[in-house]
C-alpha atoms as a PDB file:
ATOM      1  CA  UNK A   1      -0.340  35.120   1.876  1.00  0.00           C
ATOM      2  CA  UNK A   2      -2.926  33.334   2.356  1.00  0.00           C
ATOM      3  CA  UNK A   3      -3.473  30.372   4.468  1.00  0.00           C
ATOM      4  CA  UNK A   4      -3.572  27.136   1.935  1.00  0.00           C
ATOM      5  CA  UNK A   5       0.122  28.501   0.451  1.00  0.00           C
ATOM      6  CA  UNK A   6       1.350  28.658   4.111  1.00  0.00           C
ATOM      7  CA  UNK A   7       0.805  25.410   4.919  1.00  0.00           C
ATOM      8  CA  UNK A   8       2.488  23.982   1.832  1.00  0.00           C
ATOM      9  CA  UNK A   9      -1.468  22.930   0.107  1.00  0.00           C
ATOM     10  CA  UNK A  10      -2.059  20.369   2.769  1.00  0.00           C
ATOM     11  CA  UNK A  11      -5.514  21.327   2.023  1.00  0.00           C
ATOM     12  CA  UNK A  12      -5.508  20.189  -1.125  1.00  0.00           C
ATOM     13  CA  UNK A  13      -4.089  16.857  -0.352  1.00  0.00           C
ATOM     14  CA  UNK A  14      -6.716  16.541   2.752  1.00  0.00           C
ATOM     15  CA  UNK A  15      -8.972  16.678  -0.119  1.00  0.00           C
ATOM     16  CA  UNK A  16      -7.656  14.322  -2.159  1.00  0.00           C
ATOM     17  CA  UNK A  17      -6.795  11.861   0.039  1.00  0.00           C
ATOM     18  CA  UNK A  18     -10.130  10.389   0.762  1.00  0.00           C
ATOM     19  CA  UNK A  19     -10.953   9.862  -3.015  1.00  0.00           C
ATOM     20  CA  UNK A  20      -7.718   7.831  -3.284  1.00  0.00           C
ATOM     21  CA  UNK A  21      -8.303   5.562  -0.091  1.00  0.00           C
ATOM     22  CA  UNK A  22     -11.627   5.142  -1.294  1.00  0.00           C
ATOM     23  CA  UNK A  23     -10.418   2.857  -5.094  1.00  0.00           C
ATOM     24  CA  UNK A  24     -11.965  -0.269  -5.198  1.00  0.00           C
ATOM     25  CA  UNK A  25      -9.633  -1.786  -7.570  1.00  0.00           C
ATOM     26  CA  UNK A  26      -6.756  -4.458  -8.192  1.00  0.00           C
ATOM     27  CA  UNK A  27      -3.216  -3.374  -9.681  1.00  0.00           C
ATOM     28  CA  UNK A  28      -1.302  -5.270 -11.109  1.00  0.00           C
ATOM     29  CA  UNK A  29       1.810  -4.020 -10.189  1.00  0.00           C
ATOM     30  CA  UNK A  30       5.659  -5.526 -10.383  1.00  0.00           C
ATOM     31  CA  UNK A  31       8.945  -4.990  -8.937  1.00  0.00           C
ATOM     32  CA  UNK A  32      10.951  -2.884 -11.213  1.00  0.00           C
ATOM     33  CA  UNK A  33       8.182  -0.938 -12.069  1.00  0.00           C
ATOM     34  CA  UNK A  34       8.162   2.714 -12.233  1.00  0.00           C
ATOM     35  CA  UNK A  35       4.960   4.715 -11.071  1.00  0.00           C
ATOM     36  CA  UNK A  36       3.572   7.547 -10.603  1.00  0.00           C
ATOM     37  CA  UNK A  37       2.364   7.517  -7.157  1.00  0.00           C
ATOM     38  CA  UNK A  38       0.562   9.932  -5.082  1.00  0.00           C
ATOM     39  CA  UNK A  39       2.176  10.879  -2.395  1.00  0.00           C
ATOM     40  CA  UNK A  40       0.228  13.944  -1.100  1.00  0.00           C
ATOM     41  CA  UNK A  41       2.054  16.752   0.547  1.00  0.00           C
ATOM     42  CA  UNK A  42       4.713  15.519   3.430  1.00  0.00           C
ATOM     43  CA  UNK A  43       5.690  17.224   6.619  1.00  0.00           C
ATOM     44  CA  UNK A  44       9.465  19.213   6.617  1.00  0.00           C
ATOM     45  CA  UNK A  45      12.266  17.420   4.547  1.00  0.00           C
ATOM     46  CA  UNK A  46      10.142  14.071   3.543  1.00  0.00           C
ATOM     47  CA  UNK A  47       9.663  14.217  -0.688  1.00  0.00           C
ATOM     48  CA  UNK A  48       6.388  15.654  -1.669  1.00  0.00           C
ATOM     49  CA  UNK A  49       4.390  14.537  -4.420  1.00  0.00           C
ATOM     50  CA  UNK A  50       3.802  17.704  -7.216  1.00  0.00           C
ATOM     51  CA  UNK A  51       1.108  19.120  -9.503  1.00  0.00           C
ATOM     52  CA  UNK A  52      -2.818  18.873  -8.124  1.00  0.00           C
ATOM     53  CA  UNK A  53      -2.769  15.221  -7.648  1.00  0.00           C
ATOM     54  CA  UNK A  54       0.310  15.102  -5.604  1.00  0.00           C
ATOM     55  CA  UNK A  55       2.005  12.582  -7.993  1.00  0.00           C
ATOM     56  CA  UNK A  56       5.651  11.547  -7.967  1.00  0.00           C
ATOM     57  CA  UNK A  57       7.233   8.941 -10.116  1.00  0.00           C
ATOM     58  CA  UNK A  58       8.854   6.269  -7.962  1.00  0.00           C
ATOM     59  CA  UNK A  59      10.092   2.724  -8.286  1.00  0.00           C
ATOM     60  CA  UNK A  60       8.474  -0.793  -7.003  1.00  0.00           C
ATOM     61  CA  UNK A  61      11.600  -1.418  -5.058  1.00  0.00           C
ATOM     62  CA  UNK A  62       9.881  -4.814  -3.182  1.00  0.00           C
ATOM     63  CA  UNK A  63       6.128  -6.389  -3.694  1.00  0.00           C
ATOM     64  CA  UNK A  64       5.251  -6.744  -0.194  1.00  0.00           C
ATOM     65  CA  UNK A  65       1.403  -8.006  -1.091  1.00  0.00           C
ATOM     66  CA  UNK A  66      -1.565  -7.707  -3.555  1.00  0.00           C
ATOM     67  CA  UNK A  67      -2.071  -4.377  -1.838  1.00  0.00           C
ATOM     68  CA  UNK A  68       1.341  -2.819  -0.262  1.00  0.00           C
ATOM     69  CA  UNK A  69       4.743  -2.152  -1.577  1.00  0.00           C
ATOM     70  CA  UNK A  70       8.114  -0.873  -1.279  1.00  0.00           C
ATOM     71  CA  UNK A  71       9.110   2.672  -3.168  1.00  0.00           C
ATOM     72  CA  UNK A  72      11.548   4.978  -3.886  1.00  0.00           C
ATOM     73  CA  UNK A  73      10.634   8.268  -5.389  1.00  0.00           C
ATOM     74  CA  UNK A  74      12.567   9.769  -7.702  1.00  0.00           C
ATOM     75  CA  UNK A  75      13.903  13.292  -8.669  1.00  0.00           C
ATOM     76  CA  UNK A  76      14.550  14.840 -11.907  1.00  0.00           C
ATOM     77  CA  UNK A  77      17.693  16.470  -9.869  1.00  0.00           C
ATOM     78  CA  UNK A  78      20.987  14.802 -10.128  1.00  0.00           C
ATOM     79  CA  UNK A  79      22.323  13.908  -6.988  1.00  0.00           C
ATOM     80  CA  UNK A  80      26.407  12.778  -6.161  1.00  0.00           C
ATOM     81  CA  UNK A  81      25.621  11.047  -2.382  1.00  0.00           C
ATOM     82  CA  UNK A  82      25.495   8.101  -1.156  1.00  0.00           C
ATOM     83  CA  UNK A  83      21.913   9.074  -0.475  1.00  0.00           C
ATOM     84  CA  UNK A  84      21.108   8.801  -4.028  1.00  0.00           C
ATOM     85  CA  UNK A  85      21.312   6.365  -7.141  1.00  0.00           C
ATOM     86  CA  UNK A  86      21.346   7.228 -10.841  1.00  0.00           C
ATOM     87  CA  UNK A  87      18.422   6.808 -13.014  1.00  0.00           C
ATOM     88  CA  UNK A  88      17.543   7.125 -16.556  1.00  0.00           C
ATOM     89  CA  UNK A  89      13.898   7.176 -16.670  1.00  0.00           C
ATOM     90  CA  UNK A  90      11.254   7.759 -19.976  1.00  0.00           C
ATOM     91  CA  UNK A  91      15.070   9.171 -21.657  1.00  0.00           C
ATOM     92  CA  UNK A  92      15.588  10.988 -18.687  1.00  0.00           C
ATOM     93  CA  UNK A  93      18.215  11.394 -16.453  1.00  0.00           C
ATOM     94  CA  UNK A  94      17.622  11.874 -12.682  1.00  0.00           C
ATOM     95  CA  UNK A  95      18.022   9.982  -9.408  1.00  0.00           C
ATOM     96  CA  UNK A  96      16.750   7.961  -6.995  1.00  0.00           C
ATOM     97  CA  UNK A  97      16.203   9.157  -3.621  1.00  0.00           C
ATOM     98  CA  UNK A  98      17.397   6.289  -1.485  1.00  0.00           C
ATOM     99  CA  UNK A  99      16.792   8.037   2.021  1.00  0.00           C
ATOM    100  CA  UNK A 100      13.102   8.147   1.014  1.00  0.00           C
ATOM    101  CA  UNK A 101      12.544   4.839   0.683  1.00  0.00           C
ATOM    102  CA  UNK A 102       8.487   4.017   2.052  1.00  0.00           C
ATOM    103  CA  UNK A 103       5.630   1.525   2.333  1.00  0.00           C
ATOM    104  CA  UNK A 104       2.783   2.775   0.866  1.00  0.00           C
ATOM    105  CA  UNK A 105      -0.902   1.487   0.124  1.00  0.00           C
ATOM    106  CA  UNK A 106      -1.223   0.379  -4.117  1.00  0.00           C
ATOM    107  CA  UNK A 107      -4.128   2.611  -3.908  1.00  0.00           C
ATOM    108  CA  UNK A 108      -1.482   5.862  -4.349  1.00  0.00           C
ATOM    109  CA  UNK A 109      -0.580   4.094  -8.168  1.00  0.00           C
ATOM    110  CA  UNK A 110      -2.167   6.179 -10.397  1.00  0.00           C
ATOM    111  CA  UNK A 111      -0.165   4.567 -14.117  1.00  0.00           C
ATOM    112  CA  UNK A 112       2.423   3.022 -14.896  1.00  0.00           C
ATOM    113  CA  UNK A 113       5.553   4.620 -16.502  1.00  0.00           C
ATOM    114  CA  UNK A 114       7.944   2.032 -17.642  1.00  0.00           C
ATOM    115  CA  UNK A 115      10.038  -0.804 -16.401  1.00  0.00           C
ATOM    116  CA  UNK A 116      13.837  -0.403 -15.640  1.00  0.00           C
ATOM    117  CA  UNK A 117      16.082  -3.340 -16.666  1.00  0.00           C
ATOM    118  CA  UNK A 118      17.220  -6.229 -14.605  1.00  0.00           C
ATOM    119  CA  UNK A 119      20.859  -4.416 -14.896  1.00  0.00           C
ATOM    120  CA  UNK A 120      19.765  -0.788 -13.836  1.00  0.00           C
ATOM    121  CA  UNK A 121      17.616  -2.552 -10.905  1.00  0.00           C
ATOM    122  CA  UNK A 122      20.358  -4.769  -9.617  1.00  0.00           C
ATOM    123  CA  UNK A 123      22.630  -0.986 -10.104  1.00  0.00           C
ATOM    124  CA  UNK A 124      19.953   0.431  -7.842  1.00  0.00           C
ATOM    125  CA  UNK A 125      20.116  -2.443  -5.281  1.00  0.00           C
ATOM    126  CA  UNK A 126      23.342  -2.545  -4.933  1.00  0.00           C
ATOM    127  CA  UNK A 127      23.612   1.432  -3.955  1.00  0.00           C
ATOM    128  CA  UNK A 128      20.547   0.995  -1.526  1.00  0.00           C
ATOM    129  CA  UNK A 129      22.316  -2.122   0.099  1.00  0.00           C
ATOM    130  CA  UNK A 130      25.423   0.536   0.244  1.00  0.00           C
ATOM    131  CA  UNK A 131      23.382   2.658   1.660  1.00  0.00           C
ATOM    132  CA  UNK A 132      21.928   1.089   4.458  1.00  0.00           C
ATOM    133  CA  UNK A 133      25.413  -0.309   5.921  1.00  0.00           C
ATOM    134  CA  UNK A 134      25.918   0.647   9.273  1.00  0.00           C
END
């Protein structure tokens, strides 16, 4: 085995990382919108991105600023918890993955998907506000 597998390609993303923080451009980005966002490779049970470019579709849950928002990745695995909501994304179905909800940078967009409806968004709030309760 060699040493790049072992260490679940954090090479790879150490290499890629630089080119992304270096983008020099404005998004136009929205709440509701689905990515797909780099999110590099992640330490133990966090959500990795896959493929080369470490990409992940996720949702715009919150617009923070011109240059940071709120996301939740998704998975194409569907998931019966209270840790995860339903989605139907590009005809697929899947699920949200409410416990990894993150801020990240705009500069991980790489294109936009699609946009979910006002009814499956207010769906997905709903279960994250579920989730969250103490």
């Amino acid at each position: 085995m060699n040493f790049k597998t072992f260490v679940k390609n954090f090479a790879d993303w150490f290499e890629l990382k630089p080119k992304i923080d270096q983008k020099l451009l404005s998004i136009q980005f929205s709440q509701r919108d689905v990515w797909m966002v780099h999110l590099g490779t992640n330490i133990g049970f966090e959500i990795d991105g896959k493929n080369q470019e470490k990409l992940r579709p996720c949702i715009v849950y919150k617009k923070l600023s011109h240059q940071t928002a709120l996301i939740i990745p998704l998975t194409s695995t569907l998931k019966n918890t209270n840790w995860y909501s339903k989605s139907f994304i590009k005809k697929q179905k899947g699920s949200y993955c409410l416990n990894q909800i993150r801020m990240i940078d705009v500069k991980r967009l790489k294109y936009r998907i699609e946009r979910v409806t006002e009814q499956d968004f207010a769906k997905l709030a709903e279960d994250f506000m579920n989730f969250i309760q103490v």
